[in-house]
Protein backbone atom coordinates (compact mmCIF):
# COMPACT_ATOMS: atom_id res chain seq x y z
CA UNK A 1 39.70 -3.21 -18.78
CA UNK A 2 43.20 -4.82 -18.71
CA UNK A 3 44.78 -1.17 -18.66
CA UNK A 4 42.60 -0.19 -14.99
CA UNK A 5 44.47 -0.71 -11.94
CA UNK A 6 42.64 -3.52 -9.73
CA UNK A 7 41.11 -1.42 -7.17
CA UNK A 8 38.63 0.01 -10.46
CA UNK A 9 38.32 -3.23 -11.46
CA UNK A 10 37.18 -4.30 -7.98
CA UNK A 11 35.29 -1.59 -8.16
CA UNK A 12 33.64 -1.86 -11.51
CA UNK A 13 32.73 -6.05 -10.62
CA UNK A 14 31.63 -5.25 -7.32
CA UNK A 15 28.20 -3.82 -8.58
CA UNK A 16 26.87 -7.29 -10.38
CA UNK A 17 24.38 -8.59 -8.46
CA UNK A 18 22.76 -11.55 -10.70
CA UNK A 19 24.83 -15.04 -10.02
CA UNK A 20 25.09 -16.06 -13.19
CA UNK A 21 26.78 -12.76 -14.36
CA UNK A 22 28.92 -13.53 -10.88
CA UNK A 23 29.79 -17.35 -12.09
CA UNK A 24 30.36 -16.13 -15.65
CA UNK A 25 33.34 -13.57 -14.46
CA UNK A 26 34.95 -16.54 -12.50
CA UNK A 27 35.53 -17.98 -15.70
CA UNK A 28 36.85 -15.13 -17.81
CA UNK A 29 40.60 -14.71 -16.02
CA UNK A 30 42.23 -15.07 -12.66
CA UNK A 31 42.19 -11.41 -12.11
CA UNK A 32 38.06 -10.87 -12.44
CA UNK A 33 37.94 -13.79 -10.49
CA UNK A 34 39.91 -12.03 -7.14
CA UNK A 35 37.60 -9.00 -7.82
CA UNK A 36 34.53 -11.47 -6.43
CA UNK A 37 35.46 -11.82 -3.05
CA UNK A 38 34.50 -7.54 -2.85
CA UNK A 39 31.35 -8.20 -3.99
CA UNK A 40 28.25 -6.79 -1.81
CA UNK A 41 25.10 -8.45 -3.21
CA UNK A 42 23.92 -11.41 -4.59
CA UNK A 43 20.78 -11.96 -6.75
CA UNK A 44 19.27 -15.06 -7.61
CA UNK A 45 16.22 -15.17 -10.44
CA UNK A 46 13.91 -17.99 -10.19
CA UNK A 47 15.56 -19.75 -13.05
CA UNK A 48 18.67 -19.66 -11.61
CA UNK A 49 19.20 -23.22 -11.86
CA UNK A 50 17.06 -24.40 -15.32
CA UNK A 51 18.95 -26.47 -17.57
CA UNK A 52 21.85 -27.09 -14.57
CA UNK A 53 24.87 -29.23 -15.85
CA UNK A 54 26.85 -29.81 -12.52
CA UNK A 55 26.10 -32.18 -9.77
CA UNK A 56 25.97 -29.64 -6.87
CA UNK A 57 22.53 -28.88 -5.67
CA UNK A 58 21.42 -25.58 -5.74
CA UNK A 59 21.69 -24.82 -2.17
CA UNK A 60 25.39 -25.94 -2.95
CA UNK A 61 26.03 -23.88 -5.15
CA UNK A 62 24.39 -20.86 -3.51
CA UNK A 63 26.48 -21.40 -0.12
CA UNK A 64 29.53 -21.82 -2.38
CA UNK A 65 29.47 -18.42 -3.73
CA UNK A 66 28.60 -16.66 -0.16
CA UNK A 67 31.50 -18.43 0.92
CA UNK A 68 33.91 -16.67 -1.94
CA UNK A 69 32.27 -13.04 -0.69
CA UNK A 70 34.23 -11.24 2.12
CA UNK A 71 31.14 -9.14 3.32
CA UNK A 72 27.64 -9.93 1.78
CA UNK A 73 25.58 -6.82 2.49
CA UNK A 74 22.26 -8.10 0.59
CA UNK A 75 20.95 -11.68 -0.75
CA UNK A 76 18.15 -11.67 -2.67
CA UNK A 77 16.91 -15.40 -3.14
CA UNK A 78 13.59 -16.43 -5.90
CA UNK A 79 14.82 -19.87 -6.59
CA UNK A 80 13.27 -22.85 -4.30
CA UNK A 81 15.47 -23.61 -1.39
CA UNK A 82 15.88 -25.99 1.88
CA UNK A 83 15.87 -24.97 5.37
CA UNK A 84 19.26 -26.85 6.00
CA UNK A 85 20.18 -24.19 2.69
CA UNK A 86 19.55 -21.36 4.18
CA UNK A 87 20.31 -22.03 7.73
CA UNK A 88 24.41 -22.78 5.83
CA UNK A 89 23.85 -19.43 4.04
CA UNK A 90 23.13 -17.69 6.63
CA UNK A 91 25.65 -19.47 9.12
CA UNK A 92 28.31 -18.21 6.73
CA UNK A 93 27.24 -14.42 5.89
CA UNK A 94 24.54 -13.75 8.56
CA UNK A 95 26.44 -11.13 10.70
CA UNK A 96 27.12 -8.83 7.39
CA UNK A 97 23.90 -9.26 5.62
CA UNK A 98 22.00 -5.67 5.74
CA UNK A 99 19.33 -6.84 3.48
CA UNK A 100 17.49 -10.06 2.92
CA UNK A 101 15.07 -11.24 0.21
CA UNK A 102 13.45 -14.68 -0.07
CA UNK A 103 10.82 -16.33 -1.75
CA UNK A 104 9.38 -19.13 0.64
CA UNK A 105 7.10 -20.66 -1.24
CA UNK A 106 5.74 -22.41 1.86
CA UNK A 107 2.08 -21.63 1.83
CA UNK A 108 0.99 -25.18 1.59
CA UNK A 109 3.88 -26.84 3.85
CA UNK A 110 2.51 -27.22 7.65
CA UNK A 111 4.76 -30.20 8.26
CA UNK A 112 7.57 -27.94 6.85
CA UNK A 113 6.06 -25.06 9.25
CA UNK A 114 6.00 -27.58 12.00
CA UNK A 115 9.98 -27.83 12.05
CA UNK A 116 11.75 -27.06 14.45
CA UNK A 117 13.68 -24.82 13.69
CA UNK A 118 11.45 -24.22 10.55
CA UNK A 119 12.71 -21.82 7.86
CA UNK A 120 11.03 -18.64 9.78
CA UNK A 121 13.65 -19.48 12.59
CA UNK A 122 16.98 -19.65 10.62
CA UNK A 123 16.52 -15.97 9.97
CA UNK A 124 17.06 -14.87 13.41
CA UNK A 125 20.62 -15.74 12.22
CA UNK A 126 21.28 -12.41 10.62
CA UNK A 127 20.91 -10.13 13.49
CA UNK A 128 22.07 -6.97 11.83
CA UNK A 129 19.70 -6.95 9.15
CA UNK A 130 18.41 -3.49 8.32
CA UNK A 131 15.43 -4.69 5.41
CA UNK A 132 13.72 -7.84 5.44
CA UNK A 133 11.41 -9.05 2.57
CA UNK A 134 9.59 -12.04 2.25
CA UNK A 135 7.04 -13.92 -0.48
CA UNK A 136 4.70 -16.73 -0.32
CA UNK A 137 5.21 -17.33 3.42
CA UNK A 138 2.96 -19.30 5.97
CA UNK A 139 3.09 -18.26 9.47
CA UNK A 140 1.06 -19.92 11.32
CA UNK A 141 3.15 -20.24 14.22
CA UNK A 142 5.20 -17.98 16.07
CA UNK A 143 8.57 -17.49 14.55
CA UNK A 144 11.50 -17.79 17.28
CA UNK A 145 13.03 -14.66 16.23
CA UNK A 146 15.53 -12.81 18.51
CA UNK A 147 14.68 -9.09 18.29
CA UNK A 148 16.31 -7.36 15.44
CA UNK A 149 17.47 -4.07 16.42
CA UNK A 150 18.34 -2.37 13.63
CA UNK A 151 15.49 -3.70 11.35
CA UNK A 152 13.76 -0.66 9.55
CA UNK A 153 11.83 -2.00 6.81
CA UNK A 154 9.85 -5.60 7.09
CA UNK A 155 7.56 -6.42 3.85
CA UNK A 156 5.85 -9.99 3.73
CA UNK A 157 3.96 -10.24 0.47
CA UNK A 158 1.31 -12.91 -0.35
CA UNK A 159 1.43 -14.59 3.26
CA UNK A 160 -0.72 -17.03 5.27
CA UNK A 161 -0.80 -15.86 8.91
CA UNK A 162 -2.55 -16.52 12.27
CA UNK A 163 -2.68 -13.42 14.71
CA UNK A 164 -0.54 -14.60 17.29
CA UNK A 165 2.29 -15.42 15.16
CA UNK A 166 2.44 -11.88 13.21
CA UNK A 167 2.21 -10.27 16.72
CA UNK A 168 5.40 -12.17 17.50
CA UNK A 169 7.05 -10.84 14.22
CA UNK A 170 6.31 -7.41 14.78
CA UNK A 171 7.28 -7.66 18.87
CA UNK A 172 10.43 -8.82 17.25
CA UNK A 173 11.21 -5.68 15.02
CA UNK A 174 10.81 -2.54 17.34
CA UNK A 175 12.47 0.16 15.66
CA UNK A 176 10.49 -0.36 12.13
CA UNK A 177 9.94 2.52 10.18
CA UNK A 178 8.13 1.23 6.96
CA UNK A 179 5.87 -1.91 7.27
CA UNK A 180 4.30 -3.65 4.03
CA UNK A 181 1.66 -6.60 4.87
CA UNK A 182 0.07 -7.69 1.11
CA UNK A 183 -2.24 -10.15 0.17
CA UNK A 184 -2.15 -11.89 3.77
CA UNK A 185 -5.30 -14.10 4.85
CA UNK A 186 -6.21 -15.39 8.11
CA UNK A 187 -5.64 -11.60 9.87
CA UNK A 188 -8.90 -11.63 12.19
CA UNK A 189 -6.71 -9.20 14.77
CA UNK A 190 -4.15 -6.85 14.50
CA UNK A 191 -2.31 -4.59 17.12
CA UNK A 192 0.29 -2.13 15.73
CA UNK A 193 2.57 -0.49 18.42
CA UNK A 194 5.73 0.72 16.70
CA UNK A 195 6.92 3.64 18.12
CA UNK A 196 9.40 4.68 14.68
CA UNK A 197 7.01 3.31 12.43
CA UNK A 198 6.96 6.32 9.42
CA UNK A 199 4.81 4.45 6.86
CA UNK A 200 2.58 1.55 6.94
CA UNK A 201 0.96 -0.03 4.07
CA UNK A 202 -1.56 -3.20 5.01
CA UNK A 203 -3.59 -5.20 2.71
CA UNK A 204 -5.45 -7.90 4.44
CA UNK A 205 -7.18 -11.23 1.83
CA UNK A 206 -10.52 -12.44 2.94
CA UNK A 207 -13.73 -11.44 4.11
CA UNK A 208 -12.79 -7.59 4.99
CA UNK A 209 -13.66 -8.29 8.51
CA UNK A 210 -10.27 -7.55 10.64
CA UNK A 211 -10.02 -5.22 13.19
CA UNK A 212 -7.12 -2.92 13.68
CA UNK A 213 -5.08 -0.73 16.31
CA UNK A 214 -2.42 1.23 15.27
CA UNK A 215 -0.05 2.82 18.23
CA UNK A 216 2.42 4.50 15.99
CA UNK A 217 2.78 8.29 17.14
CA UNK A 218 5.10 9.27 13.63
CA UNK A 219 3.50 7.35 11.30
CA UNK A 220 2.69 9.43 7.95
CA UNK A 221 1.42 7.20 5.72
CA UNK A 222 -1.20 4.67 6.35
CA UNK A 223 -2.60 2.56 3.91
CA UNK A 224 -5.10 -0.63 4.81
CA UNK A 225 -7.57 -2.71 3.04
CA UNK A 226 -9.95 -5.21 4.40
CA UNK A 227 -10.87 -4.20 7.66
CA UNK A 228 -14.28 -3.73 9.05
CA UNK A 229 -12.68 -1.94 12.56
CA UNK A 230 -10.37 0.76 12.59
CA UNK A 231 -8.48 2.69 15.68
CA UNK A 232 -6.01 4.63 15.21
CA UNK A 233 -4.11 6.53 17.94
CA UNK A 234 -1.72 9.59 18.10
CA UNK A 235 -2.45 10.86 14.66
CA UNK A 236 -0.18 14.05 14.45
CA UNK A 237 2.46 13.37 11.66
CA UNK A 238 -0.51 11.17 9.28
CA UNK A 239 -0.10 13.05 6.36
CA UNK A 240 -1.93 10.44 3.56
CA UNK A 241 -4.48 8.04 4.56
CA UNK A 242 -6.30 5.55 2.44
CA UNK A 243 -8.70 3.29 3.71
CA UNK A 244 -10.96 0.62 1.88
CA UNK A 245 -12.92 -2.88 2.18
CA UNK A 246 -13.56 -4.57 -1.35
CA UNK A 247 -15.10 -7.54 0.20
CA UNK A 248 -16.91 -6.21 3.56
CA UNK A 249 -18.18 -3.05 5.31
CA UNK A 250 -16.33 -0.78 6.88
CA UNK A 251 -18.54 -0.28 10.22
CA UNK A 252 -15.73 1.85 12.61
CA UNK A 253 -13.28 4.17 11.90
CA UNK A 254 -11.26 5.94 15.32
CA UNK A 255 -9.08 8.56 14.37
CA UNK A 256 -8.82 11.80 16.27
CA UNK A 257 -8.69 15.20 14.66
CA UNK A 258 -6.39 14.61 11.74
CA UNK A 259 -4.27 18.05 11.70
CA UNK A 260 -1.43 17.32 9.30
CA UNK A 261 -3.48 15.08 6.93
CA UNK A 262 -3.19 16.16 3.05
CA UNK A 263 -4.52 13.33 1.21
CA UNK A 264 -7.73 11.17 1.93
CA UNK A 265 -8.74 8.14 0.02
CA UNK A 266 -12.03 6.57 1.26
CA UNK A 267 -12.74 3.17 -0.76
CA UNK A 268 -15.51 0.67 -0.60
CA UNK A 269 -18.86 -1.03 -1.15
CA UNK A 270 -20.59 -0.60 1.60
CA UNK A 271 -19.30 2.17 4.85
CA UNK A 272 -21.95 3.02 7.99
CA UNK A 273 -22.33 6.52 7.82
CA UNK A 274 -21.10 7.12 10.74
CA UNK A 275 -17.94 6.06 9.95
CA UNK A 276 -17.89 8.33 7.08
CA UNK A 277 -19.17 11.57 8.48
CA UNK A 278 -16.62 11.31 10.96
CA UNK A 279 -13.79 10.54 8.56
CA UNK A 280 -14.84 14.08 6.75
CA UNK A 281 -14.94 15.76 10.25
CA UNK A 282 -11.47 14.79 11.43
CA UNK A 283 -10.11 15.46 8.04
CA UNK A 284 -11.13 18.80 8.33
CA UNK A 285 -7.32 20.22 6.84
CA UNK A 286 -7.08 17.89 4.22
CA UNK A 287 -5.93 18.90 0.40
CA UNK A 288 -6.95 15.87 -1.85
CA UNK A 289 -10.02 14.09 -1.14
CA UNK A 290 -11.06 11.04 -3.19
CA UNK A 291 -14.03 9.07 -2.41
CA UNK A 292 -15.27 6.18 -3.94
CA UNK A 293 -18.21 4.62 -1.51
CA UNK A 294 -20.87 3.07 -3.39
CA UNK A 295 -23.41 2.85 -0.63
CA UNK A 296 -24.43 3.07 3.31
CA UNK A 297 -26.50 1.53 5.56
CA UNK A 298 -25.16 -0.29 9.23
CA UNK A 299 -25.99 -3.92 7.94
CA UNK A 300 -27.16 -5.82 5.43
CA UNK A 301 -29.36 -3.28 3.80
CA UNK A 302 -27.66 -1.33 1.17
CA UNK A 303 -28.33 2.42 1.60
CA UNK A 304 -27.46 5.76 -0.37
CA UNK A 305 -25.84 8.69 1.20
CA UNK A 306 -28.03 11.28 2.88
CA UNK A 307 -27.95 14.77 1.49
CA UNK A 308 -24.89 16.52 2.15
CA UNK A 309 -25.09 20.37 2.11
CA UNK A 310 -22.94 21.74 -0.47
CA UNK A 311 -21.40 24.95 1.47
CA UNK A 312 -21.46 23.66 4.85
CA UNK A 313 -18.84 20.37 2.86
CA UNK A 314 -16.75 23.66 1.70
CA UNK A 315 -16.69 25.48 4.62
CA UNK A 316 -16.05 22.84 6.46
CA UNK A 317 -12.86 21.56 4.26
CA UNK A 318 -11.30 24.86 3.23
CA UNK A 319 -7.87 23.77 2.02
CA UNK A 320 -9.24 21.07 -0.49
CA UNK A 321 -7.16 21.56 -3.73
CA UNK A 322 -8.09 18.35 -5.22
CA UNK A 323 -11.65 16.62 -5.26
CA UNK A 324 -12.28 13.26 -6.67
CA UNK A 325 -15.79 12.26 -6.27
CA UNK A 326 -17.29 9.44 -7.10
CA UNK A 327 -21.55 8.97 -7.75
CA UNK A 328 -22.85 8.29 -4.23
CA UNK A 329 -21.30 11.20 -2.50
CA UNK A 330 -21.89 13.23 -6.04
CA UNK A 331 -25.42 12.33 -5.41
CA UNK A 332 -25.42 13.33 -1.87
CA UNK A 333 -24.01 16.90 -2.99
CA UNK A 334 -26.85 17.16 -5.58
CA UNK A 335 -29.58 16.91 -3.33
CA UNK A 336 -32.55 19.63 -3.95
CA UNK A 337 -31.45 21.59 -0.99
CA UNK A 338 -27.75 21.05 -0.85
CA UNK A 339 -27.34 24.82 -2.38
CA UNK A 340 -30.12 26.23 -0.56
CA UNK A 341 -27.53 28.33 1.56
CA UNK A 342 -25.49 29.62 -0.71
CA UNK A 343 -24.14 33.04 0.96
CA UNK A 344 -23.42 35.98 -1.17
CA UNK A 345 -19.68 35.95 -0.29
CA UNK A 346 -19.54 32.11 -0.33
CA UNK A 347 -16.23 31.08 -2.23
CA UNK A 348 -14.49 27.74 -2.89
CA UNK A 349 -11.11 29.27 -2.35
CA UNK A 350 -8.50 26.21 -2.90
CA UNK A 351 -10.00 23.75 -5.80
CA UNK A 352 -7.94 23.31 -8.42
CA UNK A 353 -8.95 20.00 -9.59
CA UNK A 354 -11.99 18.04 -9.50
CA UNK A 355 -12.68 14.71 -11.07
CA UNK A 356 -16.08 13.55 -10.80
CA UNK A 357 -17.61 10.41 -11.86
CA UNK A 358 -21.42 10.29 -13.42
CA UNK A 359 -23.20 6.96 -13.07
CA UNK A 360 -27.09 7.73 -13.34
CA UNK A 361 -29.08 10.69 -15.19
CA UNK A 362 -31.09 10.75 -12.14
CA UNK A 363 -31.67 14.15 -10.87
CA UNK A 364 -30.33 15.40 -13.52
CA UNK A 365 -31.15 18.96 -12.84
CA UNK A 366 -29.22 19.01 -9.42
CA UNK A 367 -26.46 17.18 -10.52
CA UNK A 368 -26.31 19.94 -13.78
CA UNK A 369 -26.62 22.88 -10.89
CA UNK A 370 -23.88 21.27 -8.24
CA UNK A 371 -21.42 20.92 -11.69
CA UNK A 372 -22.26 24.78 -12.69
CA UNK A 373 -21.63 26.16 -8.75
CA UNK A 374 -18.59 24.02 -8.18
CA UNK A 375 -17.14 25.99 -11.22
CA UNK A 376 -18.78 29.45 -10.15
CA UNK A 377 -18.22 29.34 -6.42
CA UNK A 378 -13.98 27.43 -7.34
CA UNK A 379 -12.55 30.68 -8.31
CA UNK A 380 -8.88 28.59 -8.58
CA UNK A 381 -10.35 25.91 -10.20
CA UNK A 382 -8.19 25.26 -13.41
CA UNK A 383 -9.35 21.54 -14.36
CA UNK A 384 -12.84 19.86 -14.09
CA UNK A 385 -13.48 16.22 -15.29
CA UNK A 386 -16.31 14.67 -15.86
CA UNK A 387 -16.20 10.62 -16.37
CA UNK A 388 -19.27 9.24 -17.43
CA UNK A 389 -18.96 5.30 -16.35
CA UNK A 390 -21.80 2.78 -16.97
CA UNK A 391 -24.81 4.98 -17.71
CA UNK A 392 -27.30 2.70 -18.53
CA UNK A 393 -31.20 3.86 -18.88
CA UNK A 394 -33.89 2.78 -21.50
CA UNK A 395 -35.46 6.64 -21.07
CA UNK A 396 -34.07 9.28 -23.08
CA UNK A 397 -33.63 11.15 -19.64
CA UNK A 398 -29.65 9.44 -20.75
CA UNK A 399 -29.43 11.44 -23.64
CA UNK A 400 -30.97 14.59 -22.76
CA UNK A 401 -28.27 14.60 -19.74
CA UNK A 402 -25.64 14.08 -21.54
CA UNK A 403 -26.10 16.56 -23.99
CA UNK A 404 -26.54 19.07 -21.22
CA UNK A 405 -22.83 17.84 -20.10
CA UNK A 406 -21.50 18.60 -23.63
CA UNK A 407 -23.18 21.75 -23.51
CA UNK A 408 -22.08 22.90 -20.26
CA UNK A 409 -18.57 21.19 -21.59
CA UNK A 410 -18.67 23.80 -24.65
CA UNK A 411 -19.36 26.86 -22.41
CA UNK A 412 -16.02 26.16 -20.10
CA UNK A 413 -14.06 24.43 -22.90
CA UNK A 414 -10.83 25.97 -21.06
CA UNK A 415 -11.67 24.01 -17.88
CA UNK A 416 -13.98 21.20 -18.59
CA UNK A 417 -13.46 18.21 -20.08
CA UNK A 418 -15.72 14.87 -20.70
CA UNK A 419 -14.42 11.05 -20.28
């Protein structure tokens, strides 16, 4: 490298990111060392700082090298930190940093919460961030944050948070466009009015018993788990949706008519069926559906799908391409008169795909006869799987139904296939 002319150099060094590579150039001659001042990001690994020699603390050492940089675009932070730290760091490179990565580690510290200004607050600091991500955090109370104007992308991951004080967060970045809330607890309430808000991606720890409102007239992609309550308004641009509640029931779901939706993932122990049916009404247009609801029923009592007619499902969903279906709603298809009105000119005409998972030889027969007219009636359908998960039974009625799926598997070896 000592035949490149400096601005390649500069060039070349101004692409490390980790801070040991950074401190390790210092050393190696006066001319890599002039190159750091052009660097643009800084990265610092948790162990950072294991088997340290100096004296300096780390959060000396850290403000020491944002001090050497010109214009810091993007600090990325895992090692443990003060507040008095990172209020210096950001003091020094606040009004150039575009994107900012920390890992709190403050879940257990309410006294450190408490502060005034606590570690939340310093951020306001960098006002021209564009991407803000955080881990570990508690927010319990309401960050003083200025607004942040050109903020597009806010991700808190593994967070402790009380309603009011997200609300203030999210009142403070207006012009989001991607959101990422995972593995937060606390959430009983959350209101969602972000009016460039793209994608959204929400993943709330508990009991599965928040309620949400989303006001976001371009978002496209919607993701949330653990919610019992869902609205949604101004639904025009959702293009994939995925709902599900591991812990609770999912009792209300608001949506609209979903007219640009493609892909719908419905998830879950226990939905009301009213919440379903009308989740499969709106998403009338959609292309891939995948639905894995074990059971229904409005409280307590744990109750299977009722029957679901097999043509009226097609006619009413005429674009679906892909079909992932898992037992309960395969059971509700396979109901004894779920084909009774099968038209003569009654076609599947999209399917191309269709997964479908086989938990119980129970109604064997209907389940054999939904399996044979999805592949008569899908005249595109090129792949058909069938995943036979957990089938347990003391009666042969097992066996006899799974050697009808290998024999209906040897007839359409081109398109069938067991797992």
């Amino acid at each position: 490298m000592d035949s490149l002319p400096d601005a390649i150099v500069q060039y070349i060094l101004s692409h490390m990111k980790n801070a040991r590579d950074v401190a390790l150039c210092n050393c190696v001659s006066k001319r890599w060392k002039e190159s750091i001042p052009y660097l643009k990001s800084l990265y610092f690994p948790r162990n950072s700082f294991d088997n340290q020699s100096c004296d300096n603390s780390p959060d000396d050492i850290v403000v020491k090298m944002i001090y050497s940089i010109v214009c810091l675009e993007e600090l990325v932070v895992y090692t443990p930190f003060s507040k008095a730290g990172l209020d210096s760091w950001l003091m020094l490179a606040g009004s150039t940093l575009k994107h900012l990565e920390l890992r709190m580690d403050n879940l257990a510290d309410y006294q450190g919460c408490l502060e005034n200004p606590s570690k939340l607050d310093c951020i306001s600091t960098a006002k021209n961030l564009e991407s803000l991500k955080l881990w570990g955090v508690l927010m319990v109370s309401s960050p003083k944050w200025d607004v942040f104007h050109k903020l597009q992308n806010l991700e808190i991951v593994g967070a402790r948070l009380e309603d009011p004080a997200l609300s203030t967060a999210l009142r403070a970045c207006p012009n989001l466009t991607n959101l990422l809330l995972l593995g937060c607890e606390g959430v009983r309430s959350v209101s969602i009015e972000l009016p460039h808000l793209e994608q959204c991606k929400l993943d709330f720890y508990g009991l599965g018993n928040c309620s949400l409102s989303v006001s976001c007239p371009k978002i496209q992609f919607l993701e949330v788990q653990g919610c019992s309550w869902i609205r949604v308004q101004e639904t025009n641009c959702l293009r994939n949706l995925s709902i599900s509640n591991n812990a609770g029931r999912v009792y209300m779901a608001d949506f609209g008519k979903l007219v640009a939706l493609e892909s719908l993932t419905l998830r879950g122990v226990q939905w009301c069926w009213d919440a379903i049916s009308k989740m499969l009404y709106w998403a009338s247009e959609v292309k891939h559906l995948y639905m894995k609801v074990e059971f229904t029923g409005d409280f307590d009592t744990l109750q299977p799908f009722p029957e679901v007619d097999f043509v009226e499902f097609f006619n009413n969903h005429p674009k679906l391409q892909k079909f992932d279906i898992h037992g309960a709603m395969f059971a509700a298809l396979c109901q004894k008169n779920s084909l009774k009105n099968v038209e003569s000119g009654f076609v599947i005409p999209c399917l191309e795909e269709v997964v479908v998972t086989v938990r119980s030889p129970l109604n064997a027969e209907q389940k054999m006869s939904t399996l044979e007219s999805l592949l008569k009636y899908g005249k595109n359908l090129k792949t058909m799987v069938i995943r036979i998960l957990q089938m347990k039974s003391s009666h042969s009625s097992s066996d006899d139904f799974f050697d009808e799926i290998c024999r209906f598997r040897c007839m359409n070896r081109k398109i069938v296939r067991i797992e």
